[in-house]
Structure formats: C-alpha cells, structure tokens
Protein backbone atom coordinates (compact mmCIF):
# COMPACT_ATOMS: atom_id res chain seq x y z
CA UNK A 1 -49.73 -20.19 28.96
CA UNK A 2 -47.72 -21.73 31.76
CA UNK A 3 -46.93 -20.31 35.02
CA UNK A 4 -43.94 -18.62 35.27
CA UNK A 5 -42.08 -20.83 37.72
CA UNK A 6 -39.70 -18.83 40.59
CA UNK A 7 -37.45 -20.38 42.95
CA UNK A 8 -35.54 -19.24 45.86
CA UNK A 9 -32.42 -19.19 42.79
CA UNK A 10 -34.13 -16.66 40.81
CA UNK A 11 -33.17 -12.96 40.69
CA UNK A 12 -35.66 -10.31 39.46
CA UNK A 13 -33.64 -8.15 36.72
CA UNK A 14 -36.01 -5.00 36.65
CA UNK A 15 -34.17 -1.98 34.16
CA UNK A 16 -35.86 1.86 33.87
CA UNK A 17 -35.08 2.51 29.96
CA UNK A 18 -34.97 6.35 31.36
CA UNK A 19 -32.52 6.21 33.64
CA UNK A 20 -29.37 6.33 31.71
CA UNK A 21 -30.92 5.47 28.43
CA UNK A 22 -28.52 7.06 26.41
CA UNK A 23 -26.46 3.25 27.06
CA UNK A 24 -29.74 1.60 28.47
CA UNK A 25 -30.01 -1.29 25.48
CA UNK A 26 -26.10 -1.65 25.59
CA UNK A 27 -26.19 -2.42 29.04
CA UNK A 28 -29.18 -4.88 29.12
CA UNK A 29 -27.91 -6.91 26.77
CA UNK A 30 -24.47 -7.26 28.41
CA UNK A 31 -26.05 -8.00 31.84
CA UNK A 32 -28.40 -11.14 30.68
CA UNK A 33 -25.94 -12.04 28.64
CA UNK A 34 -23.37 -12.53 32.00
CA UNK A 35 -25.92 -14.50 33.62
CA UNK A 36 -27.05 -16.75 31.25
CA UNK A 37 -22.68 -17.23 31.26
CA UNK A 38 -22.96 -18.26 35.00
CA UNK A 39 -26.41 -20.37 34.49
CA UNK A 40 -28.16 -17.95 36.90
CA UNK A 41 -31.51 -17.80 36.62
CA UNK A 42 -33.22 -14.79 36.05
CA UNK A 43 -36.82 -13.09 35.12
CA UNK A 44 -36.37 -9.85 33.37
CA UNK A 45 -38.60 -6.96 33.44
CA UNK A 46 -38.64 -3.80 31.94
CA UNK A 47 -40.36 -0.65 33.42
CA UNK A 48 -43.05 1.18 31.28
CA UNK A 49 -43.57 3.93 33.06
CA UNK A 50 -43.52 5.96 36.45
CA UNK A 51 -44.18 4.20 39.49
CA UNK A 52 -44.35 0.53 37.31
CA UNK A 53 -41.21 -0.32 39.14
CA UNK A 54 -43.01 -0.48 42.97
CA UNK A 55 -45.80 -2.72 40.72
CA UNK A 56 -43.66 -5.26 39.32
CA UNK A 57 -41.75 -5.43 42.56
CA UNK A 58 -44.45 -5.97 45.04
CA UNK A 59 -45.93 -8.54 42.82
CA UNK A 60 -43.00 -10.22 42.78
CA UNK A 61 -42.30 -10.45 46.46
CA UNK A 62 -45.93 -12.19 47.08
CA UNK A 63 -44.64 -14.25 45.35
CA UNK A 64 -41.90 -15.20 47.28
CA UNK A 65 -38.97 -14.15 44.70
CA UNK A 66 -36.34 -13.50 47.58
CA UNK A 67 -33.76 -12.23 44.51
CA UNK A 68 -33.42 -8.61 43.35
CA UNK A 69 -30.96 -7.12 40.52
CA UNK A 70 -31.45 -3.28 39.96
CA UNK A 71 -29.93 -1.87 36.78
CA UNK A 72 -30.88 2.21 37.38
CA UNK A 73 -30.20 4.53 39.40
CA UNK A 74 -31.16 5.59 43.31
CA UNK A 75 -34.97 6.00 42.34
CA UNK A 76 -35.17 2.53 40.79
CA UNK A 77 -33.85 0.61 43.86
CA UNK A 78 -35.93 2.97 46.35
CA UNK A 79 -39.05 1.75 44.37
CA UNK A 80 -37.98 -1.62 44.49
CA UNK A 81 -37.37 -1.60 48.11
CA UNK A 82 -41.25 0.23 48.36
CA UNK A 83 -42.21 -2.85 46.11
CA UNK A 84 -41.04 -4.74 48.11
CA UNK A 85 -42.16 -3.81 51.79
CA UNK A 86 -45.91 -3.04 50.31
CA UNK A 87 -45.95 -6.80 49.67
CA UNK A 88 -45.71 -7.00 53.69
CA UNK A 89 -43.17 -10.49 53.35
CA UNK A 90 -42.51 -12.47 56.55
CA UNK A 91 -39.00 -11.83 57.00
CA UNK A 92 -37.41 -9.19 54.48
CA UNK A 93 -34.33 -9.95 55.94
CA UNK A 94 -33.82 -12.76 53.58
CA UNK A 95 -34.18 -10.79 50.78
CA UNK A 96 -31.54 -9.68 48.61
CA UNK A 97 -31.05 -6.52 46.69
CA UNK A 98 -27.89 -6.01 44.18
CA UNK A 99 -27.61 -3.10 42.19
CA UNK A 100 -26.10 -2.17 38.87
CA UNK A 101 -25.46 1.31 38.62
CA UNK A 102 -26.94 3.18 36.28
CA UNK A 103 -29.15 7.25 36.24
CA UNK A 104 -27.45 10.45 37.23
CA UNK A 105 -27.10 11.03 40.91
CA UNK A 106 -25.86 7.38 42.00
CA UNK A 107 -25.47 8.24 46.10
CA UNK A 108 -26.43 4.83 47.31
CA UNK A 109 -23.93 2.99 45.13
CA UNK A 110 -21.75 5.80 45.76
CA UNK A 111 -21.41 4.88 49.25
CA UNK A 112 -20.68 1.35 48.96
CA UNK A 113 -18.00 2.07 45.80
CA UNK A 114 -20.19 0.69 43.42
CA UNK A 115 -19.03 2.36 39.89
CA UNK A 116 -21.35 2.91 36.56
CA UNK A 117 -18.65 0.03 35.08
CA UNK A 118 -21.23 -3.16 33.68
CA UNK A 119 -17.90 -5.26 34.19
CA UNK A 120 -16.74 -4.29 37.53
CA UNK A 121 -20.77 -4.62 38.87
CA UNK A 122 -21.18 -8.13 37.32
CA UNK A 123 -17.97 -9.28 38.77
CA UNK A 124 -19.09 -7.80 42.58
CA UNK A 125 -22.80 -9.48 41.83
CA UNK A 126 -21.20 -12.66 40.75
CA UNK A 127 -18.84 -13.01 44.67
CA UNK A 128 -22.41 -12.44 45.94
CA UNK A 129 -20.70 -10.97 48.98
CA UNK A 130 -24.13 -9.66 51.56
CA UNK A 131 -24.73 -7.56 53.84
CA UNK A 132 -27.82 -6.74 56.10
CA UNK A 133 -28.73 -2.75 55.72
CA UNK A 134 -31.21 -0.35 57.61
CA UNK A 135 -34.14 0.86 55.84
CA UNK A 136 -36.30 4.11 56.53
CA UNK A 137 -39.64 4.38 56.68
CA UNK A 138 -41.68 7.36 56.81
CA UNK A 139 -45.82 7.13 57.95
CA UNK A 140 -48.13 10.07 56.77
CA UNK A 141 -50.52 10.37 59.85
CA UNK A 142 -53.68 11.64 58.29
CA UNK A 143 -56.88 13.40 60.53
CA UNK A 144 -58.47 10.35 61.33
CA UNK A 145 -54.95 8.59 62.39
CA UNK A 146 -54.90 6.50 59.75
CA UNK A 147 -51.23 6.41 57.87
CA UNK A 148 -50.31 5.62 54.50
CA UNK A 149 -46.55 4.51 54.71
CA UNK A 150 -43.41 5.26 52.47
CA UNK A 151 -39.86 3.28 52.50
CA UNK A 152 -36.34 4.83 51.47
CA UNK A 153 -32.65 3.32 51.31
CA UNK A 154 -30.60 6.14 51.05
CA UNK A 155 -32.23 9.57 52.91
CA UNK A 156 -35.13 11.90 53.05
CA UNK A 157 -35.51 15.78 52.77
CA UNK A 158 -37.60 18.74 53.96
CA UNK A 159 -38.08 21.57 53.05
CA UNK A 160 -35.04 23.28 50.92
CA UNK A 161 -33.63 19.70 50.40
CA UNK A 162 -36.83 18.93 48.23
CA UNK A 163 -37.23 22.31 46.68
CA UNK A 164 -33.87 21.52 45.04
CA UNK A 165 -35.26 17.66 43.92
CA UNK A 166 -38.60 18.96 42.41
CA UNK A 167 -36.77 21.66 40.51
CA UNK A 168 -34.08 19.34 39.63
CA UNK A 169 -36.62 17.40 38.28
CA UNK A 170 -38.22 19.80 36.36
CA UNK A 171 -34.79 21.23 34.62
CA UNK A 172 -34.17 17.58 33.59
CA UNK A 173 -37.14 17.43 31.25
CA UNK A 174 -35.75 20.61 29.30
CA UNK A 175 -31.69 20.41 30.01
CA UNK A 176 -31.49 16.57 30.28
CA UNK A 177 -29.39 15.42 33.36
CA UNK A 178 -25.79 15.89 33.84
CA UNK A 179 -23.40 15.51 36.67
CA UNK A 180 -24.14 19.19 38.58
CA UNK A 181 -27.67 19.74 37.97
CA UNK A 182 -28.74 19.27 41.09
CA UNK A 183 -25.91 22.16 42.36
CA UNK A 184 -27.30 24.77 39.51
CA UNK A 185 -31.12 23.93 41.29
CA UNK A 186 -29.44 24.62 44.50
CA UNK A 187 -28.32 27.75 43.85
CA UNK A 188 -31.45 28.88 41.91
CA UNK A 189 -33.72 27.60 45.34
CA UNK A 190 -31.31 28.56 48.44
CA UNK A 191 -31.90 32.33 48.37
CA UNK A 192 -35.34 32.11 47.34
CA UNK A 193 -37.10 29.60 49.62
CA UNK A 194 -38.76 30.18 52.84
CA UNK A 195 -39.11 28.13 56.16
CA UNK A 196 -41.82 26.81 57.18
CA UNK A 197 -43.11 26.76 61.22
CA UNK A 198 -42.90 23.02 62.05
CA UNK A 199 -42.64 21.26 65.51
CA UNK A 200 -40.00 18.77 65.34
CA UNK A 201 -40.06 15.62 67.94
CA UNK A 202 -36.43 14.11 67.90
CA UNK A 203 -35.87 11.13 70.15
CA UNK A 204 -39.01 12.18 72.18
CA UNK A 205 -37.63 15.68 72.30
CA UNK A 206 -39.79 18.36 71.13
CA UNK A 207 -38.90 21.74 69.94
CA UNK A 208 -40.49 24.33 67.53
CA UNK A 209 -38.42 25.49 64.61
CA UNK A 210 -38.68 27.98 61.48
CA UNK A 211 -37.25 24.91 59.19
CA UNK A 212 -35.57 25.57 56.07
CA UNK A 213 -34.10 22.65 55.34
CA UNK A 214 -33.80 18.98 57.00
CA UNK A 215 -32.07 15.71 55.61
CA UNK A 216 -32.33 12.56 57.26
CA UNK A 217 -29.54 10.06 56.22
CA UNK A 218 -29.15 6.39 56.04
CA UNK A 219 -26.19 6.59 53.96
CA UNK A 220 -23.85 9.75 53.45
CA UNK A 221 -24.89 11.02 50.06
CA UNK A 222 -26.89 12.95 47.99
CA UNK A 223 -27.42 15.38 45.01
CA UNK A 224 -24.67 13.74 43.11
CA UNK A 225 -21.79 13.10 45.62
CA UNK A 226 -23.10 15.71 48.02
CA UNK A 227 -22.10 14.60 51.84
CA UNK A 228 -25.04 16.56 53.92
CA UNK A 229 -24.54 13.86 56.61
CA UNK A 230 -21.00 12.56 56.07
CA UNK A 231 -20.67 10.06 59.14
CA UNK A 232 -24.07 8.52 58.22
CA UNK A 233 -24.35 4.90 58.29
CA UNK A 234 -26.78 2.36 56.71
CA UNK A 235 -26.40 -0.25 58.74
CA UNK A 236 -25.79 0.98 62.13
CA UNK A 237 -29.30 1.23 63.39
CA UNK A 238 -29.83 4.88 63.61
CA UNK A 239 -30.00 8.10 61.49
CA UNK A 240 -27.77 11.17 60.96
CA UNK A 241 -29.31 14.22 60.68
CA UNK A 242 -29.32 17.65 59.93
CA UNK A 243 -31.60 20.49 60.57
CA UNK A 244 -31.35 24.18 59.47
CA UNK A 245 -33.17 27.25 60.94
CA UNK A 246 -34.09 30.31 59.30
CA UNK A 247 -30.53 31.14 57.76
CA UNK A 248 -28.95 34.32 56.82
CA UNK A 249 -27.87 35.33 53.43
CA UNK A 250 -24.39 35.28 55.23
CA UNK A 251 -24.77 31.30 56.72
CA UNK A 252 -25.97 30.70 53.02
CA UNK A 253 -23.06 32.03 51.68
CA UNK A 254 -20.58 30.64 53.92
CA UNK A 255 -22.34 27.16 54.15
CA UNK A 256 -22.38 26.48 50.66
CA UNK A 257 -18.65 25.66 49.68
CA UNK A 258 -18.78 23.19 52.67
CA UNK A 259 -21.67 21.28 50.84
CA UNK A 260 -18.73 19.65 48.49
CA UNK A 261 -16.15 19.04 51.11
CA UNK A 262 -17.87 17.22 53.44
CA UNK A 263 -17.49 20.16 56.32
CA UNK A 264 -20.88 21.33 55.70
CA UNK A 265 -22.12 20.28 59.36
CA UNK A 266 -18.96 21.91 60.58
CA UNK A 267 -20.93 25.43 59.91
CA UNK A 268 -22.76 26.81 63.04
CA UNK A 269 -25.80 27.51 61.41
CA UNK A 270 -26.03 23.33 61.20
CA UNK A 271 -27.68 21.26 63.70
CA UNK A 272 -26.59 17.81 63.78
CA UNK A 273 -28.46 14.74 65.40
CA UNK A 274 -28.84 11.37 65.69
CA UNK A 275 -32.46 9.74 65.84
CA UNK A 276 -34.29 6.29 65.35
CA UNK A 277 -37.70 8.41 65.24
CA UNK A 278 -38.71 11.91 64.26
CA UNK A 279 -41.99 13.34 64.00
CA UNK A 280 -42.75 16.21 61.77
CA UNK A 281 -45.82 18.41 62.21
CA UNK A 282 -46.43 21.60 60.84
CA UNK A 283 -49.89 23.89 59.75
CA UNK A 284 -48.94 24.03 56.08
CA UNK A 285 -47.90 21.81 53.77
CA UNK A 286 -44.15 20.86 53.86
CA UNK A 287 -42.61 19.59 50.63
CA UNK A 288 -40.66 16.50 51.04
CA UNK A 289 -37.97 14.07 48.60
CA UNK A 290 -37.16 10.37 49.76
CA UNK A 291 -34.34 8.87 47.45
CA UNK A 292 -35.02 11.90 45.13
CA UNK A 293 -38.72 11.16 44.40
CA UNK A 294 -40.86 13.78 45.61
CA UNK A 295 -43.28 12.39 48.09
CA UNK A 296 -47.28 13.24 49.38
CA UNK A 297 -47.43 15.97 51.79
CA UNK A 298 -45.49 15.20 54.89
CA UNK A 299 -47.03 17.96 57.42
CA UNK A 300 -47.91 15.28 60.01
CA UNK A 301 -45.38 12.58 59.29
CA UNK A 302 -43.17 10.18 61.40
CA UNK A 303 -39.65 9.06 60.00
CA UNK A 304 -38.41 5.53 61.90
CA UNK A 305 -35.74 3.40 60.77
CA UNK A 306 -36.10 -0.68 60.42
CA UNK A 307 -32.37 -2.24 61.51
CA UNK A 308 -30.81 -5.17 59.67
CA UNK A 309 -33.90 -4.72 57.01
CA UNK A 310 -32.90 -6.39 54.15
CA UNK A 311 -29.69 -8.18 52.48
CA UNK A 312 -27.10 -5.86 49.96
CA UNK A 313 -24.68 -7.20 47.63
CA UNK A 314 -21.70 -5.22 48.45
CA UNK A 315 -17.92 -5.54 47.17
C-alpha cells in the first residue's frame, strides 16, 4: 500500500459519529461532497471511540498536515487542538482549525456565530477568512515536579462548574442530550455541592479560598449558551475569570437567573478577574472540566494561556 501523500493543501476532515448522530451520516456525506465540488483536498477520518480524536490528530500534525476541518461539537475540536499541541509542531501558528458545528452545547462556535446549518458552515469554510486565537493550557504539577499538560479552546472549570459537566455527562447516557440539560444538572448540583479549601495564585497574587466554583474563559460561553464570563475574549491574550466562595442558599438563589442573562458577574457573591496564569493548589482532590471533558485531578495545577496560538476560520 502506498503512502498516503499530504500537502500543505490538505485539510484533515475528522467527524465523532456520537456527537449529533441522530444527522451524523447526512451531514458527512454533504460535507465531502462540497469539497470534492471545490477540488479541495481532503483526508477523512472517522472517530471510533473516546479519546481516538487526540490520536488521529497528533499523528497527523507530525506529519506536518497544517489543515484541520472539525465536524462535532466543542469536545471534538478541544481534542483536536490536544492532538495537535501533543505533536509539539514548530510553529502552531500556521495551523488552521475550521469547524462545522455539530453535538449539543456548541459555545465555541457560539461565540464566533457559527450555526449547526451544513450550508451556511461550508460557505464560511469555503471564504477561508483566519484568524489567530489564544489557547489555554493547563500543567498538572505532580510530587516529584514533573507535569503532564492539558490544552483547551473555549474554558475550564472547578469545582461546581465540573460537578455540573460530569453529571451532565452521566444524564446523557440515560436522557440523551437536549438543549437544557446541562441547566437541569445545575440545579440538581448547586445546593448540594461543597467547597473545597484551595489556595489560589492569580497574577502572582495569593489568597486562600473555600472555592465552590471557578471558570476560566477564553471565549464567553458555556453549558449551552451560558455567559459565566461574558466580556471574555479568545484572542486578546488574557483570561476572564470568575471565582465563587462558599455561597449562601440566598446568593444561590439570587445568582441563578443571572446565569442566562449575562448579569451573572453583576451578583456580589462573584469575583471577577483577569489572569494570564493561575495556580491551583488544594489538600484534596478538586474535580475539574476543560471544554466539557472532565479532566485528571487538578489539586496542584497551573492554568496559562498561549497568545496568537493557532489560526480559526471565522465568518
């Protein structure tokens, strides 16, 4: 058998048959069959099962394939961009990621007005119009200071934030997913979790907290159109932030309709920031969500973000 043969023209089409799948094979077919239309060419890959995607990605990127097209949701491009950075390439900036929108929760394509409509996503793929985006990264600093390192695209959460993700999760494989399953694991986690001790280093600032809950954003959304950090940015160079302290059944109550119209860090019981590095340390074990995947133990962990990391296609 040949070598398969990539240039610098070729875009890796990589599809998660679960995310969506309801329209998965509809969708497939229309994509491929819009770029064999416009002559561009394409390798096409379908995930087999959980984690496959980071695989085929970071295979790909040694490489040297500088082109990738996403059909899934904001899981599937987080685990391409992991893919991709675990690969180590010279210069990810001249890499580019395009997404077709696909899954429940869509908050990265959200952001950038990218719709679940094949025609309208072709059509912004096709102007090819780029932009260079921030990426996070998050290091797990282990006893004997060695770190094992995790990327993300849209935002990472702690505490409360991931309860809600790994229950979310779990309702999913009984319920199936719909558009406000991640508010019904909301309210079955916010008046039942508890805070954890945790010294918190923001911008070389340290403090001790009782955290309940912490997201930090690259872009403005999550849980399905949620804005925790509505003024957040991916490609300004920094994060938005916010942290919440051991709350009372009251600042629950009274925080929670601001969740849907973007006020929520209006609430006093919020603490908003903005940080390039935070360092999280705490005794027990802390659970933590990065683009909705739940990640390993974070209770000595360091969030940066990497500027201008990579290329979008945006409308």
């Amino acid at each position: 058998m040949s070598e398969e043969i990539i240039t610098s023209n070729h875009w890796l089409v990589i599809t998660n048959p679960t995310s969506g799948k309801r329209k998965f094979q509809e969708q497939g077919k229309y994509v491929l069959s819009e770029l064999d239309k416009a002559h561009i060419p394409y390798i096409y890959k379908l995930t087999e099962y959980s984690g496959h995607t980071i695989e085929i990605a970071k295979s790909y990127a040694r490489r040297g394939c500088l082109n990738y097209l996403v059909l899934g949701g904001d899981g599937s491009v987080s685990e391409v961009i992991n893919g991709i950075f675990a690969a180590e390439p010279d210069d990810t900036s001249k890499i580019k990621i395009a997404l077709i929108p696909r899954g429940t929760g869509n908050d990265w394509g959200r952001f950038w007005g990218l719709r679940k409509n094949n025609k309208e996503s072709i059509k912004i793929f096709r102007k090819g119009n780029c932009k260079l985006i921030d990426i996070g990264k998050i290091d797990f600093i282990e006893d004997n200071n060695q770190s094992e390192s995790h990327y993300f695209i849209n935002s990472v959460g702690f505490g409360l934030d991931a309860e809600v993700v790994e229950i979310t999760h779990r309702m999913k494989k009984y319920i199936g997913s719909f558009s406000l399953l991640y508010t019904l694991a909301l309210l079955l986690a916010v008046f039942r979790y508890k805070p954890t001790p945790t010294q918190l280093t923001i911008n070389g600032k340290s403090r001790e907290v009782k955290l309940f809950t912490m997201n930090i954003a690259n872009g403005p959304f999550s849980g399905g159109g949620i804005k925790q950090n509505p003024y957040a940015l991916p490609y300004d160079g920094t994060f938005d932030m916010i942290v919440v302290e051991k709350p009372t059944v009251r600042d629950i109550l009274t925080a929670l309709p601001l969740i849907f119209n973007g006020k929520l860090t209006q609430h006093p019981v919020i603490q908003s920031f903005q940080a390039k590095e935070i360092w999280i340390k705490t005794k027990n074990e802390i659970l933590i969500e990065a683009d909705g995947i739940i990640v390993p133990d974070g209770h000595n962990s360091r969030v940066s973000i990497i500027p201008e990391a990579i290329q979008m296609i945006v409308p």
